[in-house]
PDB file of N, CA and C in Angstrom:
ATOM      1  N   UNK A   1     351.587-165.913 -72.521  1.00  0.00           N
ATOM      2  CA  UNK A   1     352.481-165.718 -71.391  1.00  0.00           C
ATOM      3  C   UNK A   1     352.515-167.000 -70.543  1.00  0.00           C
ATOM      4  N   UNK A   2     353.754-167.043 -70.506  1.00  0.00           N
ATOM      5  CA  UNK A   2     353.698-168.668 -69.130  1.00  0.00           C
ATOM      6  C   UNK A   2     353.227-168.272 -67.968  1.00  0.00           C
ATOM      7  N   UNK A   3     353.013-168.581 -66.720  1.00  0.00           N
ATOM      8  CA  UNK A   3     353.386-168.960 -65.667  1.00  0.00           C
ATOM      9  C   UNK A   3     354.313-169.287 -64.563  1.00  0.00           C
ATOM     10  N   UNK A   4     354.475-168.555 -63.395  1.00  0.00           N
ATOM     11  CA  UNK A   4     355.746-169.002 -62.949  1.00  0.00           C
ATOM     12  C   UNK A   4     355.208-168.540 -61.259  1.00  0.00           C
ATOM     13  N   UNK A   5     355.928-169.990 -60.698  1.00  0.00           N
ATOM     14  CA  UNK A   5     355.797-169.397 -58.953  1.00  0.00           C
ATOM     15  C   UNK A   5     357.356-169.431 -58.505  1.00  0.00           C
ATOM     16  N   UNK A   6     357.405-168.600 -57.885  1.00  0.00           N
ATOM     17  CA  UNK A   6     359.015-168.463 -57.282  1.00  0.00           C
ATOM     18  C   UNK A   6     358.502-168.339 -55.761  1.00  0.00           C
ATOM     19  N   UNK A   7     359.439-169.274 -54.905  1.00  0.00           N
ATOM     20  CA  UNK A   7     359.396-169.376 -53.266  1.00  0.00           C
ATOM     21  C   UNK A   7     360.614-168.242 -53.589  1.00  0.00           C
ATOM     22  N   UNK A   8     360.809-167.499 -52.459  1.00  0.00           N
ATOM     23  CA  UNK A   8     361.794-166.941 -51.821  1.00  0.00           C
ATOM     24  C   UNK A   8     362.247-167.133 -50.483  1.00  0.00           C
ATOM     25  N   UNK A   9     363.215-167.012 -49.968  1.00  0.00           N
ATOM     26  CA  UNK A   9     363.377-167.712 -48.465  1.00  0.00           C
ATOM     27  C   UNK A   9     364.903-166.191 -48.445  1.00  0.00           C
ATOM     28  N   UNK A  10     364.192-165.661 -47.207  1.00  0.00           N
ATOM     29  CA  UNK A  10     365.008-164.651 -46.499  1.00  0.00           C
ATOM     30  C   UNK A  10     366.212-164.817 -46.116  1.00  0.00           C
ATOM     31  N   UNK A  11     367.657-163.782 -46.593  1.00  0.00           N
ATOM     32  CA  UNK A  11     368.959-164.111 -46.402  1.00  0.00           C
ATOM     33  C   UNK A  11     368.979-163.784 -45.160  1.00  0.00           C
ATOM     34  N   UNK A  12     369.856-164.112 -44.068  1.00  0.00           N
ATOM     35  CA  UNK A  12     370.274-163.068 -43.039  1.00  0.00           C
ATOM     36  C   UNK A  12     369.979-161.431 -42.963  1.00  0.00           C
ATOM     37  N   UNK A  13     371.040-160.774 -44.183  1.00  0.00           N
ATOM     38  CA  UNK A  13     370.791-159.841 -44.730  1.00  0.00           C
ATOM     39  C   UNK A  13     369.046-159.385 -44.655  1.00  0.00           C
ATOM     40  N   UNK A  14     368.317-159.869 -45.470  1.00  0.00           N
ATOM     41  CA  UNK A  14     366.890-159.743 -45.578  1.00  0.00           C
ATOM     42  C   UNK A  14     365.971-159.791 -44.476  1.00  0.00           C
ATOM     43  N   UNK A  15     366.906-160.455 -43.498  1.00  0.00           N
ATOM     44  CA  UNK A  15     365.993-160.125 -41.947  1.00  0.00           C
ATOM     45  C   UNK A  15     366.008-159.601 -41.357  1.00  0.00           C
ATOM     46  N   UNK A  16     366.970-159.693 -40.969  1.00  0.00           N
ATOM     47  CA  UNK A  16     367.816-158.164 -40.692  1.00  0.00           C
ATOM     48  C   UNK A  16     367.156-156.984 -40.845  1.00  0.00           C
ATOM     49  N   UNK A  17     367.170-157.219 -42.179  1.00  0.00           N
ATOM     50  CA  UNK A  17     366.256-155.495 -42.493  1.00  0.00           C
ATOM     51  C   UNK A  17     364.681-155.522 -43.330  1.00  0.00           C
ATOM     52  N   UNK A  18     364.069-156.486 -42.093  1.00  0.00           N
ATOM     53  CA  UNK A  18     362.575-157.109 -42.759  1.00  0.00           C
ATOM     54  C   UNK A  18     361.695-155.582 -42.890  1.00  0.00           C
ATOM     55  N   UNK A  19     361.909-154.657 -42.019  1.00  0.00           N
ATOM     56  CA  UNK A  19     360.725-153.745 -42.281  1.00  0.00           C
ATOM     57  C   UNK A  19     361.399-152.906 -43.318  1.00  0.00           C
ATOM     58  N   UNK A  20     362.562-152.781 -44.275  1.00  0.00           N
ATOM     59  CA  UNK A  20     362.576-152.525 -45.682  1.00  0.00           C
ATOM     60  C   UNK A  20     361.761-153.693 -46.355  1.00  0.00           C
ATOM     61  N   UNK A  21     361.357-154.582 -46.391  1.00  0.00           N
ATOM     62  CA  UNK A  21     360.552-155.340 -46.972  1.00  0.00           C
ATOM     63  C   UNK A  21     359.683-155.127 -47.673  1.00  0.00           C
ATOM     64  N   UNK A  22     358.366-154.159 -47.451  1.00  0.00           N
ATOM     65  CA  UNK A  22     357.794-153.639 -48.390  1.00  0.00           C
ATOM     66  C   UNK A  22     358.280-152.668 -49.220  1.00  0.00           C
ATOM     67  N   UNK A  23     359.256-152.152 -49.028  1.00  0.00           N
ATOM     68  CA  UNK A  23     359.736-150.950 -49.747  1.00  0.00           C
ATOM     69  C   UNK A  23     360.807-152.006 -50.879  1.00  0.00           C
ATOM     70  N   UNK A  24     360.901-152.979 -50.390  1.00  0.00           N
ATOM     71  CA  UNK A  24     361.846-154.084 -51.345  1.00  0.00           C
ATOM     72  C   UNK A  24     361.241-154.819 -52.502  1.00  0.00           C
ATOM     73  N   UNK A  25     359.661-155.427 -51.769  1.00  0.00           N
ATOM     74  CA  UNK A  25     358.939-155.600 -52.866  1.00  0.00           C
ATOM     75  C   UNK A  25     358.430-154.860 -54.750  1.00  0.00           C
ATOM     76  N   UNK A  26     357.913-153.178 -53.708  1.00  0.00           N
ATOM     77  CA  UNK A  26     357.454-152.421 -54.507  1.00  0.00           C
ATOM     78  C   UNK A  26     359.022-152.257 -56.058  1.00  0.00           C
ATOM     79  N   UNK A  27     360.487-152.720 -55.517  1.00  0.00           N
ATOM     80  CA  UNK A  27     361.747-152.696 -56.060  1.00  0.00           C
ATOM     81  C   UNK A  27     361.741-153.937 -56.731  1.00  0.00           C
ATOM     82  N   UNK A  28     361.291-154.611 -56.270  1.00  0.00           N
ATOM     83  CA  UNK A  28     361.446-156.213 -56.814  1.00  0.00           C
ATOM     84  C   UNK A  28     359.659-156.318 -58.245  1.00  0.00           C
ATOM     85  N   UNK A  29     359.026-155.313 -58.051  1.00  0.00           N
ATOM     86  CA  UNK A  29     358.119-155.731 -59.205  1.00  0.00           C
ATOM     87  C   UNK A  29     358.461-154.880 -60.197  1.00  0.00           C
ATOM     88  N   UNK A  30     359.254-153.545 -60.010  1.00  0.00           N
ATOM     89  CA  UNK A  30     359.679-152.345 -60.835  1.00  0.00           C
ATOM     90  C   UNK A  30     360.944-153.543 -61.524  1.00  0.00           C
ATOM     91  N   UNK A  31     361.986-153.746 -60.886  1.00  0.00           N
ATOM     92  CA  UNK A  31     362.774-155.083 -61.281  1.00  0.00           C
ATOM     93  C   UNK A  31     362.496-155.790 -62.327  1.00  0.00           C
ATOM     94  N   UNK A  32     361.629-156.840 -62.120  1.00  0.00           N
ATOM     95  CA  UNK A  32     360.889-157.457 -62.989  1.00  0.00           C
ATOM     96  C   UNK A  32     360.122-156.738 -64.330  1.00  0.00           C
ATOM     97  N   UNK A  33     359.274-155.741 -64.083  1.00  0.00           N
ATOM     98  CA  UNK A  33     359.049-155.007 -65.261  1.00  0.00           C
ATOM     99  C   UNK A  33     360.038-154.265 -66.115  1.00  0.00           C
ATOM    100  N   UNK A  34     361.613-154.448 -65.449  1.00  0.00           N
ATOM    101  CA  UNK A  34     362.642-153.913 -66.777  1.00  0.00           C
ATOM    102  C   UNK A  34     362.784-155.200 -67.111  1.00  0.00           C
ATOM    103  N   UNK A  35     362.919-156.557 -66.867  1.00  0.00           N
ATOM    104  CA  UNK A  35     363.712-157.070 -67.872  1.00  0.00           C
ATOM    105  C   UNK A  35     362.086-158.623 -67.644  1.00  0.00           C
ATOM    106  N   UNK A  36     361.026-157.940 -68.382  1.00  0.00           N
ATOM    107  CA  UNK A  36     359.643-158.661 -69.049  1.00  0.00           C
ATOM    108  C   UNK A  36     359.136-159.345 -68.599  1.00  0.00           C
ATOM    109  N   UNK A  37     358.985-159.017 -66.746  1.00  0.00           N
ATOM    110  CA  UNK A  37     358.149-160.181 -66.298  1.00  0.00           C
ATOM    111  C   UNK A  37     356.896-159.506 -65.145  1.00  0.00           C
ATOM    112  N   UNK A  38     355.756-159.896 -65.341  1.00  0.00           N
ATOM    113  CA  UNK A  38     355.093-159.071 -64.532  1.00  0.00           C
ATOM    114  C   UNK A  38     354.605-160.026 -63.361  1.00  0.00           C
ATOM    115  N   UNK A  39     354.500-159.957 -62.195  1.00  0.00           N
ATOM    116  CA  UNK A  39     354.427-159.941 -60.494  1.00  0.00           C
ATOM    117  C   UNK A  39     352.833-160.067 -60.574  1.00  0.00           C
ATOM    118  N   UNK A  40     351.910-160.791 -60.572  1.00  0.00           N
ATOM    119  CA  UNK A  40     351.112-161.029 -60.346  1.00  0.00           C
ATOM    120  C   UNK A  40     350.449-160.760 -58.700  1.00  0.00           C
ATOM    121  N   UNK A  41     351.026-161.577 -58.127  1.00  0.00           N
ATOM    122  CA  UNK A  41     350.502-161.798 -56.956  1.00  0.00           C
ATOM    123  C   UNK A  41     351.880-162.016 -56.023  1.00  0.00           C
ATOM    124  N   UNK A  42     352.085-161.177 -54.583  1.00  0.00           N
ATOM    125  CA  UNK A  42     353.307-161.213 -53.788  1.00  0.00           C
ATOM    126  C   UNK A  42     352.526-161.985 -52.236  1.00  0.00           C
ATOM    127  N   UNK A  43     352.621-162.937 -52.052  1.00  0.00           N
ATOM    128  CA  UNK A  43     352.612-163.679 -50.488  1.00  0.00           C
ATOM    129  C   UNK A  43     352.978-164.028 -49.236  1.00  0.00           C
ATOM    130  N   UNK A  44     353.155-163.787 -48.003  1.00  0.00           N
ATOM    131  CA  UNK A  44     353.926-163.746 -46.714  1.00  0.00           C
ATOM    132  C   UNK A  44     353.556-164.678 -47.014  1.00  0.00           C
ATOM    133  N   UNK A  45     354.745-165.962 -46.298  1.00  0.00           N
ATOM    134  CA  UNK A  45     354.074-167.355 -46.372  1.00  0.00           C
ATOM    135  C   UNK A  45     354.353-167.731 -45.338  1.00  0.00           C
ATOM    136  N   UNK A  46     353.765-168.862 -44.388  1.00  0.00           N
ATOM    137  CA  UNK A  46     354.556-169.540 -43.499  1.00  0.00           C
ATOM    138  C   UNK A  46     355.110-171.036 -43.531  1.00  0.00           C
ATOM    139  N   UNK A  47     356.267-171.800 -42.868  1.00  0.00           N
ATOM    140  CA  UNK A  47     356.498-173.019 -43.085  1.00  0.00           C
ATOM    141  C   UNK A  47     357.726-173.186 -43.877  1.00  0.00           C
ATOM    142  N   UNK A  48     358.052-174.021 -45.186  1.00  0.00           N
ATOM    143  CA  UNK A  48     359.230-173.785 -45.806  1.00  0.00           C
ATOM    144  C   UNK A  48     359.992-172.641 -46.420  1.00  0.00           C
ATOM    145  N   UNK A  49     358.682-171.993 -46.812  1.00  0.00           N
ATOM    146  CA  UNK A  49     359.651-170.598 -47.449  1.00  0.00           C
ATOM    147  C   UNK A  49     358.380-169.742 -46.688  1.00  0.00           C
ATOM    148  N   UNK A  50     359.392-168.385 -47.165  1.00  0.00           N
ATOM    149  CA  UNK A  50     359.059-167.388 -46.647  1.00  0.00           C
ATOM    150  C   UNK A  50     357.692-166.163 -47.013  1.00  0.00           C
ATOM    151  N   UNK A  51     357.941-165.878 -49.092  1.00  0.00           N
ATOM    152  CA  UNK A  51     357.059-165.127 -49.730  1.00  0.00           C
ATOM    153  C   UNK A  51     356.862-166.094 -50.736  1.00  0.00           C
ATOM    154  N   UNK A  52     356.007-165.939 -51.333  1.00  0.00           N
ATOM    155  CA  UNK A  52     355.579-166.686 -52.755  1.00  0.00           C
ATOM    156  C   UNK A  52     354.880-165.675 -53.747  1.00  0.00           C
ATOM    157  N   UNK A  53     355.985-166.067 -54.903  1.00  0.00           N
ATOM    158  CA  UNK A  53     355.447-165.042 -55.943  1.00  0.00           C
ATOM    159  C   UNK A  53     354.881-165.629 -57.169  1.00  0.00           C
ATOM    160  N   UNK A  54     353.861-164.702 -57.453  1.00  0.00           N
ATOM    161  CA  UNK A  54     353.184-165.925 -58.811  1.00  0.00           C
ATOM    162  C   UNK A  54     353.547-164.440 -59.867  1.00  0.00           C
ATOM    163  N   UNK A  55     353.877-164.942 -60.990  1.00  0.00           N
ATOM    164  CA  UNK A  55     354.553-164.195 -62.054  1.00  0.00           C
ATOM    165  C   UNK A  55     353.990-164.577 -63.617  1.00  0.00           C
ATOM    166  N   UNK A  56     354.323-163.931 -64.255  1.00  0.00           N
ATOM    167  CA  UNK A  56     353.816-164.434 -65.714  1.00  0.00           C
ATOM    168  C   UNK A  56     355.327-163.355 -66.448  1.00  0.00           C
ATOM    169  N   UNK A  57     355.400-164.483 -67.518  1.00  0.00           N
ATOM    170  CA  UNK A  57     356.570-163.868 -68.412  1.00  0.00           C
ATOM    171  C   UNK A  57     356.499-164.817 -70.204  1.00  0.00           C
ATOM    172  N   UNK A  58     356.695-163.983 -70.516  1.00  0.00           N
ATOM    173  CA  UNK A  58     356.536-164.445 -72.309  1.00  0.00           C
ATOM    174  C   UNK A  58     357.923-165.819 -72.465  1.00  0.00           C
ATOM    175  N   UNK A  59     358.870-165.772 -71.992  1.00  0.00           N
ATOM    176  CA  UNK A  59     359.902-167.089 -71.686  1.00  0.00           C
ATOM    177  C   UNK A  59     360.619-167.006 -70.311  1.00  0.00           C
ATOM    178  N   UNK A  60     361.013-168.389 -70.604  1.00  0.00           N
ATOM    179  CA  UNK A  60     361.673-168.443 -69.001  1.00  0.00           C
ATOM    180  C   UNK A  60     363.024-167.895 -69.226  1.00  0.00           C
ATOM    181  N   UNK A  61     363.186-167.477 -69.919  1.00  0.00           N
ATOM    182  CA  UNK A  61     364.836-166.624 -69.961  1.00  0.00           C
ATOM    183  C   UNK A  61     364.832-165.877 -69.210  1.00  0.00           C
ATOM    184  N   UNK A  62     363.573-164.653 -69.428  1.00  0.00           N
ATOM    185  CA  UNK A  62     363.008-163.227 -68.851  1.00  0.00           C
ATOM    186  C   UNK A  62     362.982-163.882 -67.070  1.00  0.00           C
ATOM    187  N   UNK A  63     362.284-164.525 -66.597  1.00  0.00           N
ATOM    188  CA  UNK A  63     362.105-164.910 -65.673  1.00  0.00           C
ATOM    189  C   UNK A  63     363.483-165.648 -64.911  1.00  0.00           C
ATOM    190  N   UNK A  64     364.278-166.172 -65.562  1.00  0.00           N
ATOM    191  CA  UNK A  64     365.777-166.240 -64.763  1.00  0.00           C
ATOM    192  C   UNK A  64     366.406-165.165 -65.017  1.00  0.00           C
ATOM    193  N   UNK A  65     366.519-164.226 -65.443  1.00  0.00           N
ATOM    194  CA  UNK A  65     367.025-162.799 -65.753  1.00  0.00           C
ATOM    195  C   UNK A  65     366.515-162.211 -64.091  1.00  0.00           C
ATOM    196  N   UNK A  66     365.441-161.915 -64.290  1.00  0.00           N
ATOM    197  CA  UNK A  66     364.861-161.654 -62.614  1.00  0.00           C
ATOM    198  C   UNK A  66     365.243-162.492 -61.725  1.00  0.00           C
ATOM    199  N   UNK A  67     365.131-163.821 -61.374  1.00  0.00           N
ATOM    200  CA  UNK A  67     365.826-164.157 -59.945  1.00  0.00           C
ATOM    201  C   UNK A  67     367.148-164.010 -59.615  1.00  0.00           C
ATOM    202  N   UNK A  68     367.919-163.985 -60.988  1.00  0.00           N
ATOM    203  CA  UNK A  68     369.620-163.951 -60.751  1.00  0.00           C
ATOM    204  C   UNK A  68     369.523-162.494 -60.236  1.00  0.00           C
ATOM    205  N   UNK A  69     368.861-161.439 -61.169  1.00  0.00           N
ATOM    206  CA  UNK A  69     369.295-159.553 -60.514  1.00  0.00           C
ATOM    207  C   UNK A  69     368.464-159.833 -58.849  1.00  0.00           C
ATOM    208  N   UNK A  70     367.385-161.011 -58.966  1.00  0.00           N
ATOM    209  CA  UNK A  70     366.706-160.413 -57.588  1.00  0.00           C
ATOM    210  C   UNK A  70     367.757-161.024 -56.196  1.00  0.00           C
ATOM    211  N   UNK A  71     368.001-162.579 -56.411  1.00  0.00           N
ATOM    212  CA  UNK A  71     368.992-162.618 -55.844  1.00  0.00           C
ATOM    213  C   UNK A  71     370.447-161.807 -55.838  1.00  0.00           C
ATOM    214  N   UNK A  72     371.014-161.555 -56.414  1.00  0.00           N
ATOM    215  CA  UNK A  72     371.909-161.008 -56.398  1.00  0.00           C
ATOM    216  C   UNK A  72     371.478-159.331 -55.584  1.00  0.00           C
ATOM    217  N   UNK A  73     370.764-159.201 -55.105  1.00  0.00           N
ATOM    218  CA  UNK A  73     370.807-157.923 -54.378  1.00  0.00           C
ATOM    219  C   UNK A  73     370.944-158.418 -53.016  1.00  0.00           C
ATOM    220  N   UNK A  74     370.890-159.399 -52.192  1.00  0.00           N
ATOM    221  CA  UNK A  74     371.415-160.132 -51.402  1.00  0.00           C
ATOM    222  C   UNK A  74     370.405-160.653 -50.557  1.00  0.00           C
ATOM    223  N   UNK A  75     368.921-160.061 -50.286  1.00  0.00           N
ATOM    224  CA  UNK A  75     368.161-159.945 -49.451  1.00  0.00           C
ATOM    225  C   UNK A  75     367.181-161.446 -49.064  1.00  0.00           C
ATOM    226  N   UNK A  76     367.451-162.443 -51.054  1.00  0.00           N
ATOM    227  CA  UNK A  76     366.125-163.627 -50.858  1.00  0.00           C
ATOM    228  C   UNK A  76     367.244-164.550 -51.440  1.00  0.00           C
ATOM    229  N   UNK A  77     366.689-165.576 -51.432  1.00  0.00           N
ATOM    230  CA  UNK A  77     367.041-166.340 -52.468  1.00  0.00           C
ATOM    231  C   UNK A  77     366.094-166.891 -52.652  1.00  0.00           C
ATOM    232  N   UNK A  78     365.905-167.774 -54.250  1.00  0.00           N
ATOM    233  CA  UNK A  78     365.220-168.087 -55.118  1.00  0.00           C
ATOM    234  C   UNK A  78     364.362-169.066 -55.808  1.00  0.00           C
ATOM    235  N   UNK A  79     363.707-169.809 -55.764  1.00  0.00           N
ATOM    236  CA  UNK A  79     363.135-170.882 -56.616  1.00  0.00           C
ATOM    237  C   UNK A  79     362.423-171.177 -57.100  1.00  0.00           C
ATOM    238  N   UNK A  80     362.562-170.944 -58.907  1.00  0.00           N
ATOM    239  CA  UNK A  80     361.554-171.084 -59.874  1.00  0.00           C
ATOM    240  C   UNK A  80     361.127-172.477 -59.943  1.00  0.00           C
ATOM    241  N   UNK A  81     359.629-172.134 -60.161  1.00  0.00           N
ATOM    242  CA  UNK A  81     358.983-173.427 -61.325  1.00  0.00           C
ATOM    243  C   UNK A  81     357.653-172.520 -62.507  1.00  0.00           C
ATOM    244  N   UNK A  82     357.955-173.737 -63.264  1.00  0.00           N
ATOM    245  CA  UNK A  82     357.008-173.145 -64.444  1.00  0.00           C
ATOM    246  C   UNK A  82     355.960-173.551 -63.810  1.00  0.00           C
ATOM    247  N   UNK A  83     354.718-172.836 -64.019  1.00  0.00           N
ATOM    248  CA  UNK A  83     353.404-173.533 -63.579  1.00  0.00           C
ATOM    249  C   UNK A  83     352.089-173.410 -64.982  1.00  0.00           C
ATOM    250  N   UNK A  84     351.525-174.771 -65.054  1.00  0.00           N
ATOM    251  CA  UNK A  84     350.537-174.490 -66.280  1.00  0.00           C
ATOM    252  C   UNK A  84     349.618-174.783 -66.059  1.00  0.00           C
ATOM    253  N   UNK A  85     348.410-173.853 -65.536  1.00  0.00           N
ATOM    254  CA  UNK A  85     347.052-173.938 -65.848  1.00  0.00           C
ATOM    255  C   UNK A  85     346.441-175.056 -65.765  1.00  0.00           C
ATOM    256  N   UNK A  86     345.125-175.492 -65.840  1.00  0.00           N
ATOM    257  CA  UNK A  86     344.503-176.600 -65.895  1.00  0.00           C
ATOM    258  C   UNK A  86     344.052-176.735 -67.053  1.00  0.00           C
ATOM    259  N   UNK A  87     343.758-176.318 -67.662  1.00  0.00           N
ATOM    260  CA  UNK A  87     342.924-176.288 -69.147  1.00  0.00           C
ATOM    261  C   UNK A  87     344.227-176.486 -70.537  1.00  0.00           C
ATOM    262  N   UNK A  88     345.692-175.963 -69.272  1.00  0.00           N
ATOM    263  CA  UNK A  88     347.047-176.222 -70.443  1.00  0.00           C
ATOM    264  C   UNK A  88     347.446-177.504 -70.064  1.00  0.00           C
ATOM    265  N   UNK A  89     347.482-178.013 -68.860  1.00  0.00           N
ATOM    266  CA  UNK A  89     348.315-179.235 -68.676  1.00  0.00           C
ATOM    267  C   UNK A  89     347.577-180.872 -69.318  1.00  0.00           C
ATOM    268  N   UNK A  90     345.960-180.498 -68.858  1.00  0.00           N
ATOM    269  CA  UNK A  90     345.428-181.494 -69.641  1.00  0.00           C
ATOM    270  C   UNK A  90     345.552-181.685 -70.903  1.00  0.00           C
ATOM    271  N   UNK A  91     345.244-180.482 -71.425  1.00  0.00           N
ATOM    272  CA  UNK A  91     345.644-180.314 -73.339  1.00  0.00           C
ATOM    273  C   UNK A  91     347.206-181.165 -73.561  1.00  0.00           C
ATOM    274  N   UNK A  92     348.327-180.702 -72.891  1.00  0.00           N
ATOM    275  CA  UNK A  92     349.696-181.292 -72.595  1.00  0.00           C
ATOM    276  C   UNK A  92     349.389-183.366 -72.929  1.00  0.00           C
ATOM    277  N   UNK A  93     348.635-183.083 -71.618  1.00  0.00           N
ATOM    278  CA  UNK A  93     348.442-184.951 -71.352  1.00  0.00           C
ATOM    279  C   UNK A  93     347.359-185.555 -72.560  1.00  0.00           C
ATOM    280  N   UNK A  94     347.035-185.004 -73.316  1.00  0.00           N
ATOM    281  CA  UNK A  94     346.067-185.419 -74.202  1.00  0.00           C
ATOM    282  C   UNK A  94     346.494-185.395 -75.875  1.00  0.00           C
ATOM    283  N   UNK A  95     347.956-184.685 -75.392  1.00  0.00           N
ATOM    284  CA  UNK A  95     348.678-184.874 -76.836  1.00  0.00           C
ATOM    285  C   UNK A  95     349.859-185.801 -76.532  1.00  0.00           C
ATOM    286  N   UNK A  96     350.042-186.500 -75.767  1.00  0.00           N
ATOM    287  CA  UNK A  96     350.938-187.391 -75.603  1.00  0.00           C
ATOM    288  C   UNK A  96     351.138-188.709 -76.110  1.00  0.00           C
ATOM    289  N   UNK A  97     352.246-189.077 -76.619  1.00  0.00           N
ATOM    290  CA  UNK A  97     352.417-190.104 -77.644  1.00  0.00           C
ATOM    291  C   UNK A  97     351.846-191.204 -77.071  1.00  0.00           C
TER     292      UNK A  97
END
């Protein structure tokens, strides 16, 4: 399974109606478990973004499948990165031409 952190940063919409928020989350990991990505860890954040989600998914297809349905409900918007381990990225830098 990869790795993945997604910032989210609150629409209008989403502030608006912050104390649905947890009831949005518990929607946003059910979400993710239809289309193959499981929610590890969910974060209030402060400073540039808002929540931070750490995720794991078998490809990053599965994982843009989820931010497009999660954005598209209007409440966050979105930004993936792949993230790899320490024990993967060195392996990475140690096979390099």
């Amino acid at each position: 399974m990869a790795n993945f952190v997604l910032t989210l940063d609150w629409t209008d919409q989403g502030i608006r109606n912050l104390r649905e928020a947890p009831k949005r989350s518990e929607a946003a990991k059910a979400l993710a478990k239809k289309v193959g990505v499981e929610i590890k860890e969910v974060y209030l954040t402060t400073g540039a973004h808002d929540i931070l989600l750490l995720a794991e998914a078998p490809l990053g297809d599965h994982i843009t499948k989820f931010a497009l349905a999660l954005s598209s409900l209007g409440n966050v918007r979105t930004s993936t990165s792949r993230a790899w381990p320490e024990a993967e990225w060195t392996k990475l830098i140690s096979e390099l031409p």
